[in-house]
N, C-alpha and C. Protein backbone atom coordinates (compact mmCIF):
# COMPACT_ATOMS: atom_id res chain seq x y z
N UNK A 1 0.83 -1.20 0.00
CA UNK A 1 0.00 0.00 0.00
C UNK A 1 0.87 1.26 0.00
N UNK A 2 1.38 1.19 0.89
CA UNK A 2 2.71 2.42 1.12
C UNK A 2 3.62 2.77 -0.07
N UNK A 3 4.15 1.40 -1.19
CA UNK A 3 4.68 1.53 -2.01
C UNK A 3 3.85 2.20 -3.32
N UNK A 4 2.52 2.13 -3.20
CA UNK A 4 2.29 2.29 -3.99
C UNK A 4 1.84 4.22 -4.09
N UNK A 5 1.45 4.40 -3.24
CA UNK A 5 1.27 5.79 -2.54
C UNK A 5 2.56 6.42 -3.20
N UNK A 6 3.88 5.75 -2.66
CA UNK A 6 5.78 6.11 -2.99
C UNK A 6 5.49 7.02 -4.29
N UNK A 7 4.96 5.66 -4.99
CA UNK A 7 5.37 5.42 -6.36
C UNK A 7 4.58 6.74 -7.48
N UNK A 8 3.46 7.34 -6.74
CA UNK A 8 2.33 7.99 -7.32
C UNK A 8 3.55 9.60 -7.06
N UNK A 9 3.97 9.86 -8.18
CA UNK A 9 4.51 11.08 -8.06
C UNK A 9 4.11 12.85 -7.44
N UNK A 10 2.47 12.86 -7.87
CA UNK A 10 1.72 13.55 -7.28
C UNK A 10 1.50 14.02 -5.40
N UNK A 11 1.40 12.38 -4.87
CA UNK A 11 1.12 11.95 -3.94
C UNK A 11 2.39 12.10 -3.07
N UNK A 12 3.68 11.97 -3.66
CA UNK A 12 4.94 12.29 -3.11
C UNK A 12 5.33 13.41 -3.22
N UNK A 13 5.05 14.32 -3.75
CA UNK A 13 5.18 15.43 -3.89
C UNK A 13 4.48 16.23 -2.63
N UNK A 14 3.13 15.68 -2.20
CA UNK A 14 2.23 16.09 -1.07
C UNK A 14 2.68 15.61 0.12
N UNK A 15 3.24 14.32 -0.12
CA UNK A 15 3.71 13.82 1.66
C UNK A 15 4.92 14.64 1.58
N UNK A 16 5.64 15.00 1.10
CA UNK A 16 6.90 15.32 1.03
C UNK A 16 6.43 16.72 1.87
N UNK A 17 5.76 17.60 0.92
CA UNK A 17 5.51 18.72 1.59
C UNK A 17 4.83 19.20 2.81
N UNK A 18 4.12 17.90 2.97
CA UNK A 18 3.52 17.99 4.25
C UNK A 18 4.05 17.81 5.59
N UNK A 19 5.21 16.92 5.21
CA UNK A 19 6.46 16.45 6.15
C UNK A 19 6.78 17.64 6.53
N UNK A 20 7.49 18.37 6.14
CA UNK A 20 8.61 18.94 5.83
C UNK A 20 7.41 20.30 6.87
N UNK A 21 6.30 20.80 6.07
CA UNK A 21 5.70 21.52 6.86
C UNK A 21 5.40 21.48 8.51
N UNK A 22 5.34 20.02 9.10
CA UNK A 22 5.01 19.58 10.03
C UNK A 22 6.88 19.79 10.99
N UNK A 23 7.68 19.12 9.96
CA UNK A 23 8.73 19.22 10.44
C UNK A 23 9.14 20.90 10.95
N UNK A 24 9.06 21.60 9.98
CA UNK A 24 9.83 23.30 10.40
C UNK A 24 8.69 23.88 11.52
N UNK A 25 7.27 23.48 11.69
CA UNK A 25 6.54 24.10 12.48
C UNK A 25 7.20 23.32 14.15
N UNK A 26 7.34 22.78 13.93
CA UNK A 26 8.10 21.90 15.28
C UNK A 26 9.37 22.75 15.53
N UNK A 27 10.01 22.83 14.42
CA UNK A 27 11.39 23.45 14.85
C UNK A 27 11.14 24.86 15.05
N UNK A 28 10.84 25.58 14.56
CA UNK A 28 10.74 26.82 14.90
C UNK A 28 9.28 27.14 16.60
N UNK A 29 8.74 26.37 16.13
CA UNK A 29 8.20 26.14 18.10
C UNK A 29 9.31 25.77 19.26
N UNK A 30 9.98 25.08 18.69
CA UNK A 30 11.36 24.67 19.66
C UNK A 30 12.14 25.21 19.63
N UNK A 31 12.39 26.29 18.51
CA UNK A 31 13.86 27.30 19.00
C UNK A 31 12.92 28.46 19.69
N UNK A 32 11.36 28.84 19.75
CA UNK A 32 11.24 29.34 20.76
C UNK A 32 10.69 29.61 21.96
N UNK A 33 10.74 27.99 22.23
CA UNK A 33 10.32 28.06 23.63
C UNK A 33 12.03 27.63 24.14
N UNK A 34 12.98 26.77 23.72
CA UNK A 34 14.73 27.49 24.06
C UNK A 34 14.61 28.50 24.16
N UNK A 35 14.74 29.49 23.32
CA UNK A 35 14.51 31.08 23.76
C UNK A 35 13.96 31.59 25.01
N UNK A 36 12.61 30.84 25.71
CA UNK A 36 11.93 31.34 26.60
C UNK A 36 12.05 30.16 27.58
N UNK A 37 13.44 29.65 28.18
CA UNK A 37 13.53 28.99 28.82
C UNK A 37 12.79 27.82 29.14
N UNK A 38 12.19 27.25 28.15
CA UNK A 38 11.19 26.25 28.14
C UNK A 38 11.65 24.58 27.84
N UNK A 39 12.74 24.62 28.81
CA UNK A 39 13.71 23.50 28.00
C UNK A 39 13.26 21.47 27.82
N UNK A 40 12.37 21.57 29.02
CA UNK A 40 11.68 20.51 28.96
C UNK A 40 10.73 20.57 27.58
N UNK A 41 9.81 21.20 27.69
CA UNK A 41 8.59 21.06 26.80
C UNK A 41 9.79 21.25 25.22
N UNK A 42 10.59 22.05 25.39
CA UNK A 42 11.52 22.19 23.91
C UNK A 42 12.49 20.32 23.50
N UNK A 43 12.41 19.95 24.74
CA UNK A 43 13.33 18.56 24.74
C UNK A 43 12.08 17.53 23.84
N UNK A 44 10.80 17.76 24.60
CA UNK A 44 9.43 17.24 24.05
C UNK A 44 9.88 16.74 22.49
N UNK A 45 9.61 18.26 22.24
CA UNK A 45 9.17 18.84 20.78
C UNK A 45 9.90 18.13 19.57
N UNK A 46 11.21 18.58 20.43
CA UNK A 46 12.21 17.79 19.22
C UNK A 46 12.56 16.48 19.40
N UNK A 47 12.28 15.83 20.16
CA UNK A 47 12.09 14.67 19.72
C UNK A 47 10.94 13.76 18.85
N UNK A 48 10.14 14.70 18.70
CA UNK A 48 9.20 14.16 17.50
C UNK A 48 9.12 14.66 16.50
N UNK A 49 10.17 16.28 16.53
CA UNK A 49 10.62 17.12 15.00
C UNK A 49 11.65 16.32 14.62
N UNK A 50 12.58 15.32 15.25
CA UNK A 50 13.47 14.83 14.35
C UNK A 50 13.01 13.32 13.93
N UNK A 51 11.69 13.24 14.68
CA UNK A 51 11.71 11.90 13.77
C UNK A 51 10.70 12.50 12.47
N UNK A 52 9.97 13.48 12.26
CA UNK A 52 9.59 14.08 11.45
C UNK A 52 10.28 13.93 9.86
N UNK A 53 11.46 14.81 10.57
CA UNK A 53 12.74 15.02 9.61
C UNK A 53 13.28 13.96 8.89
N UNK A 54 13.99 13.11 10.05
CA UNK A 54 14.14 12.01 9.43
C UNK A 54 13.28 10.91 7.97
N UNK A 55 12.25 10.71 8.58
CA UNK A 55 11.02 10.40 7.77
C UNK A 55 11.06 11.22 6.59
N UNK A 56 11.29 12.59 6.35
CA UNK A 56 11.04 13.81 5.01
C UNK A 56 12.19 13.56 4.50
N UNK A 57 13.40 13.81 5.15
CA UNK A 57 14.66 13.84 4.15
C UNK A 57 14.96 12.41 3.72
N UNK A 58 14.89 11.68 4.32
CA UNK A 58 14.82 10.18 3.69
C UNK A 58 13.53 9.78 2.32
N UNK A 59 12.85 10.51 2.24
CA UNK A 59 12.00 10.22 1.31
C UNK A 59 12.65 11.25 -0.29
N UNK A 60 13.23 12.74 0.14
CA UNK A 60 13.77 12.90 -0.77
C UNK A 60 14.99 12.74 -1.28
N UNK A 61 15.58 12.20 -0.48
CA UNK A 61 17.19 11.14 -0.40
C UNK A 61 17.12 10.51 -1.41
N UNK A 62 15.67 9.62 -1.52
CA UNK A 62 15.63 8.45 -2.14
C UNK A 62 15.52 8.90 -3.08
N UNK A 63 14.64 9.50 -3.64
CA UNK A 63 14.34 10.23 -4.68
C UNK A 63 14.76 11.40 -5.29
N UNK A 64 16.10 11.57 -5.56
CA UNK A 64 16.58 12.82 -5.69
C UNK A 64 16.72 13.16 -6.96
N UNK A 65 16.40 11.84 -7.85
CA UNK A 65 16.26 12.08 -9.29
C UNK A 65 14.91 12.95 -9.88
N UNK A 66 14.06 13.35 -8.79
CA UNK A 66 12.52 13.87 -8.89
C UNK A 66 12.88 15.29 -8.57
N UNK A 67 12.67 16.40 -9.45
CA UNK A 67 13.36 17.26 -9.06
C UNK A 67 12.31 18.13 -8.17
N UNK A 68 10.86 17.60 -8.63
CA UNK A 68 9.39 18.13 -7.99
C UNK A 68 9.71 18.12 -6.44
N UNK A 69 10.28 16.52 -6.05
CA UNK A 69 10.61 16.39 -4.52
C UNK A 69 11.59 17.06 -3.69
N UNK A 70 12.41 17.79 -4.33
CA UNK A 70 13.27 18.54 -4.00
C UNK A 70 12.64 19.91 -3.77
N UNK A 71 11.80 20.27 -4.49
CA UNK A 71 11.02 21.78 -4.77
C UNK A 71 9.90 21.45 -3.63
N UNK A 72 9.16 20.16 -3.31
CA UNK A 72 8.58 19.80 -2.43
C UNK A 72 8.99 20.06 -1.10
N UNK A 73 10.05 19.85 -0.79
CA UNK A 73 11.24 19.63 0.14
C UNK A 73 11.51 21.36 0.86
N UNK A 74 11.80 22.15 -0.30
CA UNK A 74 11.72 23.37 -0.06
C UNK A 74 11.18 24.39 0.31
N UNK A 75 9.60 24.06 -0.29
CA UNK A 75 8.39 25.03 -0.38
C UNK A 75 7.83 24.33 0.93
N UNK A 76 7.87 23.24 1.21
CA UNK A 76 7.11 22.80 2.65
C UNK A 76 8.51 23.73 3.74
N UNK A 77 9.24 23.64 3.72
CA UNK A 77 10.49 24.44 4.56
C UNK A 77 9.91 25.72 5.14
N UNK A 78 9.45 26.45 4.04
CA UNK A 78 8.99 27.82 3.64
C UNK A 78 8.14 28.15 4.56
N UNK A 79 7.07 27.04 4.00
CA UNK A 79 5.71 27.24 4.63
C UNK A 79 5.81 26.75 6.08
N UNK A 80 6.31 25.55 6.71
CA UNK A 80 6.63 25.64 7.98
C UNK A 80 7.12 26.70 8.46
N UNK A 81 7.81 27.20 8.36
CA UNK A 81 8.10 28.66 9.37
C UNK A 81 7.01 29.47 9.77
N UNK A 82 6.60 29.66 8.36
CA UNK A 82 4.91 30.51 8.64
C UNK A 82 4.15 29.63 9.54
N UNK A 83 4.10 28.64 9.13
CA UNK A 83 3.13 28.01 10.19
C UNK A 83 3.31 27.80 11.84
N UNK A 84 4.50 27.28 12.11
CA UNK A 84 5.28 27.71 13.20
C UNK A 84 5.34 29.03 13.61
N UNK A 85 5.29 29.68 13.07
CA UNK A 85 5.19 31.44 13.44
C UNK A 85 3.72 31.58 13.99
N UNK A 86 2.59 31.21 13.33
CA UNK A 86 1.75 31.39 13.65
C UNK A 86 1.13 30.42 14.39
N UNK A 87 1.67 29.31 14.80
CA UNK A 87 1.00 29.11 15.94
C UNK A 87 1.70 29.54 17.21
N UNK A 88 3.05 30.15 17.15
CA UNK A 88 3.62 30.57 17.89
C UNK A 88 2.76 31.78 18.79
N UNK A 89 1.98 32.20 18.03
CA UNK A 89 1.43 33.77 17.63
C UNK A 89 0.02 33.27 18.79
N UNK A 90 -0.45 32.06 18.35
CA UNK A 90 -1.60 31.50 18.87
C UNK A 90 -1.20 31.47 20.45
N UNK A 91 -0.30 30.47 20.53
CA UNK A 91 0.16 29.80 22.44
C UNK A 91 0.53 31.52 22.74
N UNK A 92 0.92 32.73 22.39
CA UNK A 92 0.83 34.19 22.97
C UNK A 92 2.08 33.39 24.35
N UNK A 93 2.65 32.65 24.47
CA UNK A 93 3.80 32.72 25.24
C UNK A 93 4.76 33.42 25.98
N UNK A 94 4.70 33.84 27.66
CA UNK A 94 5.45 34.53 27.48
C UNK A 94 5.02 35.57 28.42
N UNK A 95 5.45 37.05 28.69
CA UNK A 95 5.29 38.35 29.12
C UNK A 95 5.40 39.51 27.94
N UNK A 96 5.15 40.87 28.17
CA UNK A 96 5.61 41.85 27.43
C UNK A 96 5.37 43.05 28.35
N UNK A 97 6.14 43.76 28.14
CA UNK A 97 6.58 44.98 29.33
C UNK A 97 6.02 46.48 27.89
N UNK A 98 5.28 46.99 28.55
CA UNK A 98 4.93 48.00 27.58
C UNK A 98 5.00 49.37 28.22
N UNK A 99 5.68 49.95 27.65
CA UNK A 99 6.02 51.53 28.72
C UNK A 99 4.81 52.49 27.60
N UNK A 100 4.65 53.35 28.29
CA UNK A 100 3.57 54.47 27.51
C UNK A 100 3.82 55.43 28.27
N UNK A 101 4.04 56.57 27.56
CA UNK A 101 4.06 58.08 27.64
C UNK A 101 2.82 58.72 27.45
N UNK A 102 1.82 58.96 28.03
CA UNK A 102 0.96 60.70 27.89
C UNK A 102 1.22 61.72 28.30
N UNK A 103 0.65 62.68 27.56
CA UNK A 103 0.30 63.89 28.48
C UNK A 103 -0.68 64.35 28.51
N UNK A 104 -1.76 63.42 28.69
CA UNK A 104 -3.25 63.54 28.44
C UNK A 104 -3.37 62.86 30.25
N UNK A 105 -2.93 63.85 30.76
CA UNK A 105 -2.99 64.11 32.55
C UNK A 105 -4.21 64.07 32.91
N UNK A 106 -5.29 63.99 32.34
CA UNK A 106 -6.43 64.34 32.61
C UNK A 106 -7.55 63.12 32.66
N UNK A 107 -7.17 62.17 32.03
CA UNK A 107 -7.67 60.99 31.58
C UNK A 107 -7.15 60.02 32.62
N UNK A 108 -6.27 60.24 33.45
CA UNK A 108 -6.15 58.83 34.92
C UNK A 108 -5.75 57.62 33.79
N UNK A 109 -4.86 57.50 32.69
CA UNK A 109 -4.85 55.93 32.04
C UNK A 109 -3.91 55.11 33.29
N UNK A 110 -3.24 55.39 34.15
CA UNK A 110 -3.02 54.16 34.98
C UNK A 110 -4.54 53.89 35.87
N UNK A 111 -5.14 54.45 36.20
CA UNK A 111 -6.19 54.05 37.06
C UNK A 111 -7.14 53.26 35.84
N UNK A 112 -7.88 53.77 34.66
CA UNK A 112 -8.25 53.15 33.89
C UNK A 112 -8.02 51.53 33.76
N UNK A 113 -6.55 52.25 33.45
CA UNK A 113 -6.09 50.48 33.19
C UNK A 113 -5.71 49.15 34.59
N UNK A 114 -5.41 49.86 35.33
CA UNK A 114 -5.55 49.00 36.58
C UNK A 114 -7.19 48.49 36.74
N UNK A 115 -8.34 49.49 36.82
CA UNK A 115 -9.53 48.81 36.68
C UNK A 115 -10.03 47.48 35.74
N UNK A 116 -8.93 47.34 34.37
CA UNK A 116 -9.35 46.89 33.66
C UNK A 116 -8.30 45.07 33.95
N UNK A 117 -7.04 45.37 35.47
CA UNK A 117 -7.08 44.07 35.35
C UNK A 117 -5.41 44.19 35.49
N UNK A 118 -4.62 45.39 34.72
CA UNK A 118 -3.45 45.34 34.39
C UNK A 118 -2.63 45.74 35.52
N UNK A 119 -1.42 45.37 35.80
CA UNK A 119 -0.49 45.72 36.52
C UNK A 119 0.40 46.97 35.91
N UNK A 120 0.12 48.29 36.27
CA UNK A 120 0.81 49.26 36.19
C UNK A 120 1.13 50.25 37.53
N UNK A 121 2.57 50.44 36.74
CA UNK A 121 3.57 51.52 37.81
C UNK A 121 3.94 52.63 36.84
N UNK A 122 3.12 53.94 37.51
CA UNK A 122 3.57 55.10 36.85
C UNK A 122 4.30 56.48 37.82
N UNK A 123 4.60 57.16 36.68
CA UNK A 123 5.54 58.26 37.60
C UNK A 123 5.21 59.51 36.39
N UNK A 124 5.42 60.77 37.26
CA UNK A 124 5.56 61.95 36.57
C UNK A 124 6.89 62.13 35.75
N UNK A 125 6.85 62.60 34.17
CA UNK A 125 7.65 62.83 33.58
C UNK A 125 7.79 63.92 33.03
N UNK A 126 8.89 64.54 32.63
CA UNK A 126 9.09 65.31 31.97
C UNK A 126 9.12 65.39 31.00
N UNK A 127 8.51 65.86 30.07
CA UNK A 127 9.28 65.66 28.49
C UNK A 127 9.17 67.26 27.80
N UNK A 128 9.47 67.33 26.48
CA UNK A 128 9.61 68.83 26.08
C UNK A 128 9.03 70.03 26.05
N UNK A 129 7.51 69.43 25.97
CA UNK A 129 6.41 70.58 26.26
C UNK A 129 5.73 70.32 27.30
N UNK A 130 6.53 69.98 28.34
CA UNK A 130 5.65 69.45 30.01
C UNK A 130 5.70 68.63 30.59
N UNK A 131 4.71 68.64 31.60
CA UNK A 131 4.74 66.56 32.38
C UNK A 131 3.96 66.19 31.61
N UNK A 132 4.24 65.34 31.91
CA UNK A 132 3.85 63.60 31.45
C UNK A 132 3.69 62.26 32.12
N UNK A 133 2.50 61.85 31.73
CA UNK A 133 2.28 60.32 32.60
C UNK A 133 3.49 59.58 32.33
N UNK A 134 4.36 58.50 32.75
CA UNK A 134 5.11 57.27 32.43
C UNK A 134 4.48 56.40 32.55
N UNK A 135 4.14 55.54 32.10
CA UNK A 135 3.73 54.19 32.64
C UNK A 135 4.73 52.78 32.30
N UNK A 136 4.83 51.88 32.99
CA UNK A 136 5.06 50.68 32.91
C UNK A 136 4.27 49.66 33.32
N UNK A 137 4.21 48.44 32.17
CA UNK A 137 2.51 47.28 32.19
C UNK A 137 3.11 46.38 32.14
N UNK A 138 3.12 45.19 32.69
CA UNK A 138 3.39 43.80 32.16
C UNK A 138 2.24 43.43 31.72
N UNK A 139 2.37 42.73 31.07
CA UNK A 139 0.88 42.37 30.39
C UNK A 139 1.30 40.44 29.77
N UNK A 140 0.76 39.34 30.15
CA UNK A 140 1.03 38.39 29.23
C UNK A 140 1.00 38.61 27.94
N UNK A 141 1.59 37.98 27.05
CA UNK A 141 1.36 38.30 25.88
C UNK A 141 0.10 37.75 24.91
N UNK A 142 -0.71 37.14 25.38
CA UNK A 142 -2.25 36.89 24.78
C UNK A 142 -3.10 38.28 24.80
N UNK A 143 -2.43 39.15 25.70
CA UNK A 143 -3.39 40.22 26.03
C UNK A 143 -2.63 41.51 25.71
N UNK A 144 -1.72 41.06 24.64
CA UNK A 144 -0.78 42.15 24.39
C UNK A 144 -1.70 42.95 23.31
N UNK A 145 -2.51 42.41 22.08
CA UNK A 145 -3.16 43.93 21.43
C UNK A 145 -4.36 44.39 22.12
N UNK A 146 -4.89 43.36 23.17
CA UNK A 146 -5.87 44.28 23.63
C UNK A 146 -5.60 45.12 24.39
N UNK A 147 -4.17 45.25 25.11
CA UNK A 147 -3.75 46.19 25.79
C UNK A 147 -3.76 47.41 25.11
N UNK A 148 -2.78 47.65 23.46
CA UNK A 148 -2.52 48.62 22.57
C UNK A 148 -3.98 48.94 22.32
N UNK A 149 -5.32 48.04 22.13
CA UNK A 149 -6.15 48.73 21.87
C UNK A 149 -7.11 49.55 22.82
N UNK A 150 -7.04 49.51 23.97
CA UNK A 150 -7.61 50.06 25.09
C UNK A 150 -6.84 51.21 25.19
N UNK A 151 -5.17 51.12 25.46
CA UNK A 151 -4.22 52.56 25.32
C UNK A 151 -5.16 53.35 24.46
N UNK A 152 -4.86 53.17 23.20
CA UNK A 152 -5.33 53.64 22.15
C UNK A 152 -6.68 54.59 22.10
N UNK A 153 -7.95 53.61 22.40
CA UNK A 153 -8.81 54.24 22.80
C UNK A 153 -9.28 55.49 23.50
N UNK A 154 -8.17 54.80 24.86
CA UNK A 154 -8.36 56.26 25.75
C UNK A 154 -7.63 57.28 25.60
N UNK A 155 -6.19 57.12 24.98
CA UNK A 155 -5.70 58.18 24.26
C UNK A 155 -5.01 57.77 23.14
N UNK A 156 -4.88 58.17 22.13
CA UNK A 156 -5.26 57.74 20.56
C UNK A 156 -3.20 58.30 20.50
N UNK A 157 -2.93 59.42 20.98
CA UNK A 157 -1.74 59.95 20.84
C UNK A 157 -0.90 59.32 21.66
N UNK A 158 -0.94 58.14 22.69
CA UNK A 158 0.33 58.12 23.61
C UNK A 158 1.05 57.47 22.56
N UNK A 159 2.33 57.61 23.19
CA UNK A 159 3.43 56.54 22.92
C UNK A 159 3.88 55.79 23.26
N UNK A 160 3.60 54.60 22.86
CA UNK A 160 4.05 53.05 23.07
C UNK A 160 5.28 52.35 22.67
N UNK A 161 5.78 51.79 23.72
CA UNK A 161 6.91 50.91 23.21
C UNK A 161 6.96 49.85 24.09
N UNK A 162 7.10 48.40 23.35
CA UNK A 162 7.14 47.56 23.90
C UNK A 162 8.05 46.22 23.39
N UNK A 163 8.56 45.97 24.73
CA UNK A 163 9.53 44.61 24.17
C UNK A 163 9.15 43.35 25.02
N UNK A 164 9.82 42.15 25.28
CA UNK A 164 9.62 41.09 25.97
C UNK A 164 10.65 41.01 26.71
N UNK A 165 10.48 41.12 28.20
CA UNK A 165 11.16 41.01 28.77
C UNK A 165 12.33 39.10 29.49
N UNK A 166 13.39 39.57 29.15
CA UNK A 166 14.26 38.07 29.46
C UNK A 166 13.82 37.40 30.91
N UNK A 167 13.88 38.17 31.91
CA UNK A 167 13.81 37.77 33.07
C UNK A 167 12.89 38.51 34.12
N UNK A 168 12.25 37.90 34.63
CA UNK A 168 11.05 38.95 35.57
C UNK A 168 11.39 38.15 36.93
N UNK A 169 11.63 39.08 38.23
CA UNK A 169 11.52 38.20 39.47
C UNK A 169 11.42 39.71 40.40
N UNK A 170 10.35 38.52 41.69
CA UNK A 170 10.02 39.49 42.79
C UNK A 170 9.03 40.55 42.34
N UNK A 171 8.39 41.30 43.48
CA UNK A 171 7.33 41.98 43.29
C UNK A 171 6.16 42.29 43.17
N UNK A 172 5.35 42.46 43.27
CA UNK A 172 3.59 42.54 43.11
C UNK A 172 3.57 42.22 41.81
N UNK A 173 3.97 41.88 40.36
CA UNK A 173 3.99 41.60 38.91
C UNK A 173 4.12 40.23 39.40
N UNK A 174 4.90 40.07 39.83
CA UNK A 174 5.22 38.50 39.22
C UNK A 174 3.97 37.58 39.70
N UNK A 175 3.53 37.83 40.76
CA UNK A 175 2.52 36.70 41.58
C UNK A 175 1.12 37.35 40.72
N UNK A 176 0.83 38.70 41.02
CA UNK A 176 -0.74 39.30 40.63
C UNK A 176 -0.57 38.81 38.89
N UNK A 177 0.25 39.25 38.04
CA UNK A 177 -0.08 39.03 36.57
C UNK A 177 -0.46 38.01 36.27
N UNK A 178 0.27 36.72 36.71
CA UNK A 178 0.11 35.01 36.43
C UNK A 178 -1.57 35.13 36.55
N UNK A 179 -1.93 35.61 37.93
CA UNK A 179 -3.41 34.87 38.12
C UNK A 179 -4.37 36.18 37.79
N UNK A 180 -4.14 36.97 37.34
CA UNK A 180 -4.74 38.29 36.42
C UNK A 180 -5.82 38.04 35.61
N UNK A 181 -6.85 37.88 35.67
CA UNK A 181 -7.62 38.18 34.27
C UNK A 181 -7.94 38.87 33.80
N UNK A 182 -7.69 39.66 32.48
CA UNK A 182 -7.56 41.27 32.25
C UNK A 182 -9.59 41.40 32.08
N UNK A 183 -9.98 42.60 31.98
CA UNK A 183 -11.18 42.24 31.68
C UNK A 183 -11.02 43.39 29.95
N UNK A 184 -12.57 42.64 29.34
CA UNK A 184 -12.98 43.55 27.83
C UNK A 184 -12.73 44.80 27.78
């Protein structure tokens, strides 16, 4: 049965690419949960991305006179990343530290946003034409655009910048965010 599936050039062309898709979405999930210290669940992963692999490059090994399986081989490569990216995008993994600047003093956005669930620490700033709110948010990252879109809302002009932070320890963040549920 299997041989004959092999043998159907069409059909190898599809397992090939499907491999290969299955394979890079594994790997690129596993270089980043390594990245995010996730070394067990990353030990998981790749041990069933390399038998993946194994299984794909052995099929176009064999067949290397097929030049379709080679282009198969490639374009599934491609498309795994994307796919891996986006489910990366899905599991939202992780923290993100988002600082915001107003000077829309008038609007309370740390009190706002604390009502709404978030962990923020703000301070008076200075900047060129006056004070200014500072803020700093941890926010998980599942709840990272609804954060930008609530900012947003309440003031359309702040300025946002945000990265992922390497290491978080100690503090009212670390314990309150985990068990946080932001609200709508």
């Amino acid at each position: 049965m299997m041989q004959t599936v092999l043998s159907n050039g069409a059909a190898m062309v599809l397992i090939i690419l499907i491999i290969n898709i299955v394979y890079v979405s594994f790997f690129t999930i596993r270089m980043i949960l390594t990245l995010k210290g996730q070394r067990y669940y990353a030990a998981g992963i790749s041990t069933i991305e390399i038998l993946v692999y194994v299984m794909g490059l052995s099929l176009v090994l064999d067949n290397l006179d097929q030049i379709q399986n080679v282009i198969a081989y490639a374009l599934g490569y491609g498309l795994g990343v994307i796919v891996g990216m986006k489910i990366e995008e899905k599991l939202a993994l992780g923290y993100m530290m988002v600082n915001v600047i107003t000077k829309e003093l008038d609007v309370d956005l740390p009190k706002q946003l604390r009502e709404k669930g978030y962990g923020v620490t703000n301070w008076v700033a200075g900047g060129l034409e006056g004070d200014r709110t500072a803020l700093q948010i941890l926010t998980p990252r599942r709840y990272e655009l609804q954060l930008y879109d609530t900012i947003k809302t309440i003031d359309p002009k702040a300025f946002i910048i945000a990265y992922e932070p390497k290491t978080i320890h100690g503090g009212f963040w670390v314990k309150a965010v985990k068990k946080r549920r932001i609200k709508e």
